[in-house]
C-alpha atoms as a PDB file:
ATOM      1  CA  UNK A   1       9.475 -48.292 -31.910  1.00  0.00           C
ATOM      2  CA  UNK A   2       9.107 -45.867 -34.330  1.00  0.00           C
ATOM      3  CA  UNK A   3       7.216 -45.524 -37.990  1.00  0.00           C
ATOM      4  CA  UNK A   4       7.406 -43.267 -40.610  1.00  0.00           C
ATOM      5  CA  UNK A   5       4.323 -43.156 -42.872  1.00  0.00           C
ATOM      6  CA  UNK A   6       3.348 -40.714 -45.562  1.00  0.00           C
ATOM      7  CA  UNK A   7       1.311 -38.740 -43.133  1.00  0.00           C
ATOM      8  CA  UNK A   8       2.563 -38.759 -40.095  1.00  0.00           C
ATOM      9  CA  UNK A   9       4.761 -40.220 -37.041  1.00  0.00           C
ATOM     10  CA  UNK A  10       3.854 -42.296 -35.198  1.00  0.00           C
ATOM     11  CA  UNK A  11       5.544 -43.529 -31.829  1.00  0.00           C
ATOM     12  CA  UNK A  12       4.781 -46.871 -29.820  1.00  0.00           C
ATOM     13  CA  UNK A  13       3.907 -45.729 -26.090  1.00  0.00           C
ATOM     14  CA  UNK A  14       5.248 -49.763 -25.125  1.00  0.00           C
ATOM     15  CA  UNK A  15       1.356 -50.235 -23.284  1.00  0.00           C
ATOM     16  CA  UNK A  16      -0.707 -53.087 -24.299  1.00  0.00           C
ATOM     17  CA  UNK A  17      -4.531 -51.925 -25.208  1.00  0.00           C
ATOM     18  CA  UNK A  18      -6.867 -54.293 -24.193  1.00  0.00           C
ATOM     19  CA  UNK A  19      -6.568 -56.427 -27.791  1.00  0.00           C
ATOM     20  CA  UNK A  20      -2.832 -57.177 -26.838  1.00  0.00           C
ATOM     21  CA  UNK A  21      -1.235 -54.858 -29.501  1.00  0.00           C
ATOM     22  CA  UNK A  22       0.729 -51.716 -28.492  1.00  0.00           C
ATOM     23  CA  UNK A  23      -1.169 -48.563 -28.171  1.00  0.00           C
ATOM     24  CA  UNK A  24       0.329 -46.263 -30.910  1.00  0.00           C
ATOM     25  CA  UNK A  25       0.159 -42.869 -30.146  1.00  0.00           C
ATOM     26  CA  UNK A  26       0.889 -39.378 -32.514  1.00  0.00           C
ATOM     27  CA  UNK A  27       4.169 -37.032 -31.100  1.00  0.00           C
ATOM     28  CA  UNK A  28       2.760 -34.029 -31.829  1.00  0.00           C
ATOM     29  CA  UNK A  29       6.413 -32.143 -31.160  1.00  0.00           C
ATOM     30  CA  UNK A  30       7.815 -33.463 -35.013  1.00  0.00           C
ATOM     31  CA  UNK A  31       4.835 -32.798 -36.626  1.00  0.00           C
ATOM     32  CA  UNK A  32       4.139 -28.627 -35.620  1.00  0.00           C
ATOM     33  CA  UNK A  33       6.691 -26.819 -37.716  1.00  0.00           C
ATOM     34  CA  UNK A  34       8.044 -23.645 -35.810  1.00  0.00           C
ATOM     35  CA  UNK A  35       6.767 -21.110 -37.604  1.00  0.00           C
ATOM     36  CA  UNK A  36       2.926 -23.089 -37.248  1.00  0.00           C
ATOM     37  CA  UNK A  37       3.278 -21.930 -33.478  1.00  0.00           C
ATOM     38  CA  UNK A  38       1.976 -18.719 -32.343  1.00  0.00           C
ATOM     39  CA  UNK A  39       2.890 -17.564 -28.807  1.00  0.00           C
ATOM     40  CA  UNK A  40       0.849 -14.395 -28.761  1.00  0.00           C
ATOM     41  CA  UNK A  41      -2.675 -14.831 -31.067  1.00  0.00           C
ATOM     42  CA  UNK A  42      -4.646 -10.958 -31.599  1.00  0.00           C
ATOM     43  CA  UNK A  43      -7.857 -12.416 -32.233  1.00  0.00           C
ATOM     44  CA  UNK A  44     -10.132 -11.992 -29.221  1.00  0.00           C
ATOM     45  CA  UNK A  45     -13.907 -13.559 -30.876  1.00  0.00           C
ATOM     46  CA  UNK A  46     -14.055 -17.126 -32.205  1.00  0.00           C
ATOM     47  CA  UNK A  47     -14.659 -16.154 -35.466  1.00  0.00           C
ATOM     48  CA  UNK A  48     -11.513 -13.821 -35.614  1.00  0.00           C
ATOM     49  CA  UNK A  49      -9.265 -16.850 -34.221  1.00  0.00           C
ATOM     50  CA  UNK A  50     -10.441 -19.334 -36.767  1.00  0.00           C
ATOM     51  CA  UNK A  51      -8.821 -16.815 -39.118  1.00  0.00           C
ATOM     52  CA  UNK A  52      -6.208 -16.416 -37.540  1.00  0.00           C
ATOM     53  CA  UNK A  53      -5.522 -20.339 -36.809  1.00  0.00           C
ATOM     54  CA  UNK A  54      -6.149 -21.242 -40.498  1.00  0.00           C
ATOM     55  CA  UNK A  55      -3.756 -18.078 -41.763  1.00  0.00           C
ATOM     56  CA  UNK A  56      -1.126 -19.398 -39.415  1.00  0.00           C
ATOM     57  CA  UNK A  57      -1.507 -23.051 -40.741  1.00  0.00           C
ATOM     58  CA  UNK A  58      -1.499 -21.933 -44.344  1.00  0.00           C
ATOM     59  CA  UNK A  59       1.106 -19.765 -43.829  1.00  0.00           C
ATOM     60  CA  UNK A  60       3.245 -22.173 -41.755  1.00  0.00           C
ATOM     61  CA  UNK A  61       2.580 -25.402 -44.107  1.00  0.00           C
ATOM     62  CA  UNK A  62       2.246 -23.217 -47.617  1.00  0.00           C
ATOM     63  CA  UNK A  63      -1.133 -24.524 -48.013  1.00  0.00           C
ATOM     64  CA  UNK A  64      -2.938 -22.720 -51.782  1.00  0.00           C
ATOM     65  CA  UNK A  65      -6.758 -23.525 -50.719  1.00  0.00           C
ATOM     66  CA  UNK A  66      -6.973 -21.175 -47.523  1.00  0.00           C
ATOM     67  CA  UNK A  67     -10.642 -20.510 -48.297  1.00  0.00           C
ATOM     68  CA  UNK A  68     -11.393 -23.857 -48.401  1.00  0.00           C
ATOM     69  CA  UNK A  69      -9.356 -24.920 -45.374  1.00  0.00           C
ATOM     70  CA  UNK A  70     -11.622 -22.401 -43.357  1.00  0.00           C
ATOM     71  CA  UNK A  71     -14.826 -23.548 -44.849  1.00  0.00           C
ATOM     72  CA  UNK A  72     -14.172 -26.857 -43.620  1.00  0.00           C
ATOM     73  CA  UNK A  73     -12.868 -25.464 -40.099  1.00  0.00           C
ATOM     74  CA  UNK A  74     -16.182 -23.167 -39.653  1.00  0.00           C
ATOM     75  CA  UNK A  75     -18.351 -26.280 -41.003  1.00  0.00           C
ATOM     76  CA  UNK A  76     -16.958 -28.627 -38.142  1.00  0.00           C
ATOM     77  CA  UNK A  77     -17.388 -26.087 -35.485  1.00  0.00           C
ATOM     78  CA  UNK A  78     -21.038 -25.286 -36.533  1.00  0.00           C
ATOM     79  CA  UNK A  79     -21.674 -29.146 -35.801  1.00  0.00           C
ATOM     80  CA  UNK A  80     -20.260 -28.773 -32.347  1.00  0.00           C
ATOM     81  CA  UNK A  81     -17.849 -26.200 -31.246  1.00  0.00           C
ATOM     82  CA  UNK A  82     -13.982 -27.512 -30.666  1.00  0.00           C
ATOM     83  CA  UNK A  83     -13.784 -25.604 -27.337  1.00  0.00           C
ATOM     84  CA  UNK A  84     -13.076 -28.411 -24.989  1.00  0.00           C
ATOM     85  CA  UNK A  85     -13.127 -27.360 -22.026  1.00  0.00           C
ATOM     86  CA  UNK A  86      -9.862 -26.815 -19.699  1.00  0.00           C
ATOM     87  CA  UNK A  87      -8.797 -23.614 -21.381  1.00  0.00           C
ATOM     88  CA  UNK A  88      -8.541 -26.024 -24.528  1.00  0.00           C
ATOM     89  CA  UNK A  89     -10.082 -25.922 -28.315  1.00  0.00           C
ATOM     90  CA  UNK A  90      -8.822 -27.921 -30.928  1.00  0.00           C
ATOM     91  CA  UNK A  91     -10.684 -26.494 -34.245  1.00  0.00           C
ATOM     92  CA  UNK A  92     -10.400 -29.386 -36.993  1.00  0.00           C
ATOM     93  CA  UNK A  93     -11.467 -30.598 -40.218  1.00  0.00           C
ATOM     94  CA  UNK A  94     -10.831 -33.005 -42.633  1.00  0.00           C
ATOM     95  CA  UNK A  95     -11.046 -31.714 -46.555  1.00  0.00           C
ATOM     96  CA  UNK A  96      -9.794 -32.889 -49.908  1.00  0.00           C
ATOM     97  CA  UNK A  97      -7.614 -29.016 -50.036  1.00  0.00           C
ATOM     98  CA  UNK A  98      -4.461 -30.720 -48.000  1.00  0.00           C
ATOM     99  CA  UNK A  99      -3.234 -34.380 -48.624  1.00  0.00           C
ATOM    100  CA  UNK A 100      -1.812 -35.036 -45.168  1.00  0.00           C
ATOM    101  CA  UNK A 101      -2.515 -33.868 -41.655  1.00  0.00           C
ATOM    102  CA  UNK A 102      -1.448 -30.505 -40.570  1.00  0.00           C
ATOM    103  CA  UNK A 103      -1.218 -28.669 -37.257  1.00  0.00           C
ATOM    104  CA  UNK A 104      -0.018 -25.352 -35.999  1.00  0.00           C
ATOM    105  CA  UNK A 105      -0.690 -23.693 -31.992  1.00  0.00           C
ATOM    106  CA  UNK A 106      -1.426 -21.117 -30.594  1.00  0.00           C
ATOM    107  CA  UNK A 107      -1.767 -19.030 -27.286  1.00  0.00           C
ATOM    108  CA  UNK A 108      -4.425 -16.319 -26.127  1.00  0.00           C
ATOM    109  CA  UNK A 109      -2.875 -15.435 -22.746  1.00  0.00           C
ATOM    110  CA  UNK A 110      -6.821 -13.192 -22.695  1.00  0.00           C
ATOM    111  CA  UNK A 111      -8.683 -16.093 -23.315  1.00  0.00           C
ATOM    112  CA  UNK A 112     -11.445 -16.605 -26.167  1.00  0.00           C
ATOM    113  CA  UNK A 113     -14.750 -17.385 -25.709  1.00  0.00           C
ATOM    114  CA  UNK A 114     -14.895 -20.905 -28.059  1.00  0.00           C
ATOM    115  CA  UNK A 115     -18.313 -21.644 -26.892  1.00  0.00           C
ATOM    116  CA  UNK A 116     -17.041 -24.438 -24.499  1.00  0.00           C
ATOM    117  CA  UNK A 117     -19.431 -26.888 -22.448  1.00  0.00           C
ATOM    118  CA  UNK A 118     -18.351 -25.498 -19.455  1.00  0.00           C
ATOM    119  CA  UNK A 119     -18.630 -22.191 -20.618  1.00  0.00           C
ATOM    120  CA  UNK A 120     -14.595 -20.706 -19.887  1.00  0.00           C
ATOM    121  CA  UNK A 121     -12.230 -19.466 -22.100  1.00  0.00           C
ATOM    122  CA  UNK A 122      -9.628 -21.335 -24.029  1.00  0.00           C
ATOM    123  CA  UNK A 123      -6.090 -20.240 -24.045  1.00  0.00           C
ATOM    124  CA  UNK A 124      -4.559 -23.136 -25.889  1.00  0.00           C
ATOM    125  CA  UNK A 125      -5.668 -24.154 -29.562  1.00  0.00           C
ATOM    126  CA  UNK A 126      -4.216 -26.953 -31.851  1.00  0.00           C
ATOM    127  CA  UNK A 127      -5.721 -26.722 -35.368  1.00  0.00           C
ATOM    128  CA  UNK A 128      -5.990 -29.398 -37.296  1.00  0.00           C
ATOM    129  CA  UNK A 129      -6.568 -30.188 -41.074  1.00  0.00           C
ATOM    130  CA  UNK A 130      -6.364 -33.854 -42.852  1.00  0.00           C
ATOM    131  CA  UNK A 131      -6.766 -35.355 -45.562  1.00  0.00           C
ATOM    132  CA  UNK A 132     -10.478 -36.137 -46.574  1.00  0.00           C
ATOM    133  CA  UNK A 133      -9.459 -39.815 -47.138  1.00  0.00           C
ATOM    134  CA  UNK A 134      -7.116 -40.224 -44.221  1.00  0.00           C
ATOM    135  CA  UNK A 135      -8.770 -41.477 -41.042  1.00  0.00           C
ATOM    136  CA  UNK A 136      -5.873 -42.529 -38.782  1.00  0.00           C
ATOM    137  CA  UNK A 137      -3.489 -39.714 -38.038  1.00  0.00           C
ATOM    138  CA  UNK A 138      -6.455 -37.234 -37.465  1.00  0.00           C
ATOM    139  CA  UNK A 139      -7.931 -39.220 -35.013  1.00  0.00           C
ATOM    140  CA  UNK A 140      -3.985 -40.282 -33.818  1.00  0.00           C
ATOM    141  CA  UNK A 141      -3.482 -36.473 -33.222  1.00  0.00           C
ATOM    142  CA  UNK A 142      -6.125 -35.880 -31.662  1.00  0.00           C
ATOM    143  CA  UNK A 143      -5.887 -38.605 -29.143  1.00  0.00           C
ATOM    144  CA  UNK A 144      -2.182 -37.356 -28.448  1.00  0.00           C
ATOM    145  CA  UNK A 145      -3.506 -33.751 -27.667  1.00  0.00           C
ATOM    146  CA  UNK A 146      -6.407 -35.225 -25.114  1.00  0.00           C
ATOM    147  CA  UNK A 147      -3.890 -37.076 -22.883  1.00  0.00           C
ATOM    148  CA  UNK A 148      -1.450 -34.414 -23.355  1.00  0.00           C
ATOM    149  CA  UNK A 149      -3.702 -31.786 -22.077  1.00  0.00           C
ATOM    150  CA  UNK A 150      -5.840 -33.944 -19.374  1.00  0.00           C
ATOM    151  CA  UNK A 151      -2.791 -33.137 -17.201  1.00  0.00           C
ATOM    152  CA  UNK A 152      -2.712 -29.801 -15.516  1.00  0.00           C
ATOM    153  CA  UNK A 153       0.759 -29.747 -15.297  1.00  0.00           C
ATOM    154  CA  UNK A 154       0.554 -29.913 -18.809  1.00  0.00           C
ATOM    155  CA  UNK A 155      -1.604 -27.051 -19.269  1.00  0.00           C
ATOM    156  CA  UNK A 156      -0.473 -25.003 -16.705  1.00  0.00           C
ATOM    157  CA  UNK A 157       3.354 -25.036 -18.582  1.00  0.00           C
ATOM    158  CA  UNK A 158       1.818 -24.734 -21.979  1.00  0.00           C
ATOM    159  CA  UNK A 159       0.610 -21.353 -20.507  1.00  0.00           C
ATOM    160  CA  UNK A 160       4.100 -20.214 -19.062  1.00  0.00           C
ATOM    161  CA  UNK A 161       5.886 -20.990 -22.328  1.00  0.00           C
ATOM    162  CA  UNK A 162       7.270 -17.657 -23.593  1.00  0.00           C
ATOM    163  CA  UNK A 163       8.356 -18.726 -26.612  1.00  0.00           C
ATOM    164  CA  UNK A 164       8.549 -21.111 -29.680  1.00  0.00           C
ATOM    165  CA  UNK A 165      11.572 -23.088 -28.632  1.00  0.00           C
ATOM    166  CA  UNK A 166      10.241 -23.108 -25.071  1.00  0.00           C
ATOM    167  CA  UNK A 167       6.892 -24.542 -26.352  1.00  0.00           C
ATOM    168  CA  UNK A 168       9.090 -27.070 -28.216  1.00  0.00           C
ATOM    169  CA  UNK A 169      11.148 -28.052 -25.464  1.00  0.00           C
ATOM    170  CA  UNK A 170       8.574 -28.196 -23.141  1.00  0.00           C
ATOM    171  CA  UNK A 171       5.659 -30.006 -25.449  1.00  0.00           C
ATOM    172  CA  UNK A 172       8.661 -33.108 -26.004  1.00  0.00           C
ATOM    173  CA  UNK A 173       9.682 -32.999 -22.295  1.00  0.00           C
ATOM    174  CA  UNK A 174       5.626 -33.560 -21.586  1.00  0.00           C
ATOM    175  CA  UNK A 175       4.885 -36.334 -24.552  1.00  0.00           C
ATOM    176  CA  UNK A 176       8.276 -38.445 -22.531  1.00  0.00           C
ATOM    177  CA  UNK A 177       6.507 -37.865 -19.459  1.00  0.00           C
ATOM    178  CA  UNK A 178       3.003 -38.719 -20.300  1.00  0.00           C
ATOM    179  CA  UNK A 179       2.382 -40.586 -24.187  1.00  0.00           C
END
């Protein structure tokens, strides 16, 4: 089953969680727009690719506040940096300059240092922005992106992906397969 809500999609995986209801779970495949996807980011430094993320997702979404957006970005990751682990880092914030959640990727095929536990470099990022006042797609998303990306498989063909259609392809062949 499928629902449409202001903010988001949201897509019934048919599991039970342990209260009985259905777990819901974000696609992220409808939400990323084609032009948010970057196949090939410049940026080599953390601080250069959370420029480069937030340009892309401004550019991508036609979002006005981009100084704001990346305030809020650089905020977050001076709590705790976004660099996961598993050549992952999901840079997110929530702030009042959007009024739903956005989200744009992209691909270092070099690697950036993202300041990760584990200490290697991330390849794949998925920024995020939301809505100050909006909770449950932010946290939706970023549930969908952990148990996309706990799978190798997942990560290893994120990292072949040439191109935006072949993301595309690929990310909804891998949400059938695993959300």
């Amino acid at each position: 089953m499928t629902f449409l809500t202001p903010l988001a999609t949201f897509t019934t995986s048919g599991e039970e969680a342990p209260d009985g209801n259905q777990k819901v779970v974000m696609k992220l495949s409808p939400e990323i727009k084609k032009s948010a996807i970057l196949m090939e980011m410049k940026s080599t430094g953390k601080a250069e690719a959370i420029e480069e993320l937030v340009d892309l997702l401004c550019s991508a979404y036609r979002l006005k506040d981009r100084d704001t957006i990346l305030e809020a970005i650089r905020n977050r990751e001076a709590k705790a940096s976004t660099g996961i682990g598993m050549g992952l880092a999901v840079p997110h914030a929530k702030t009042s300059a959007v009024d739903r959640l956005y989200v744009a990727f992209g691909l270092s095929r070099e690697g950036i240092d993202f300041e990760s536990a584990e200490g290697e470099r991330s390849h794949l990022f998925f920024i995020m922005v939301s809505a100050k006042d909006r909770t449950g797609p932010h946290i939706q998303a970023l549930a969908g992106i952990s148990r996309l990306i706990k799978h190798e498989e997942v990560r290893t063909g994120l990292m072949a992906c040439r191109d935006v259609k072949g993301f595309l392809s690929f990310v909804e062949s891998a949400e059938k397969k695993y959300l």
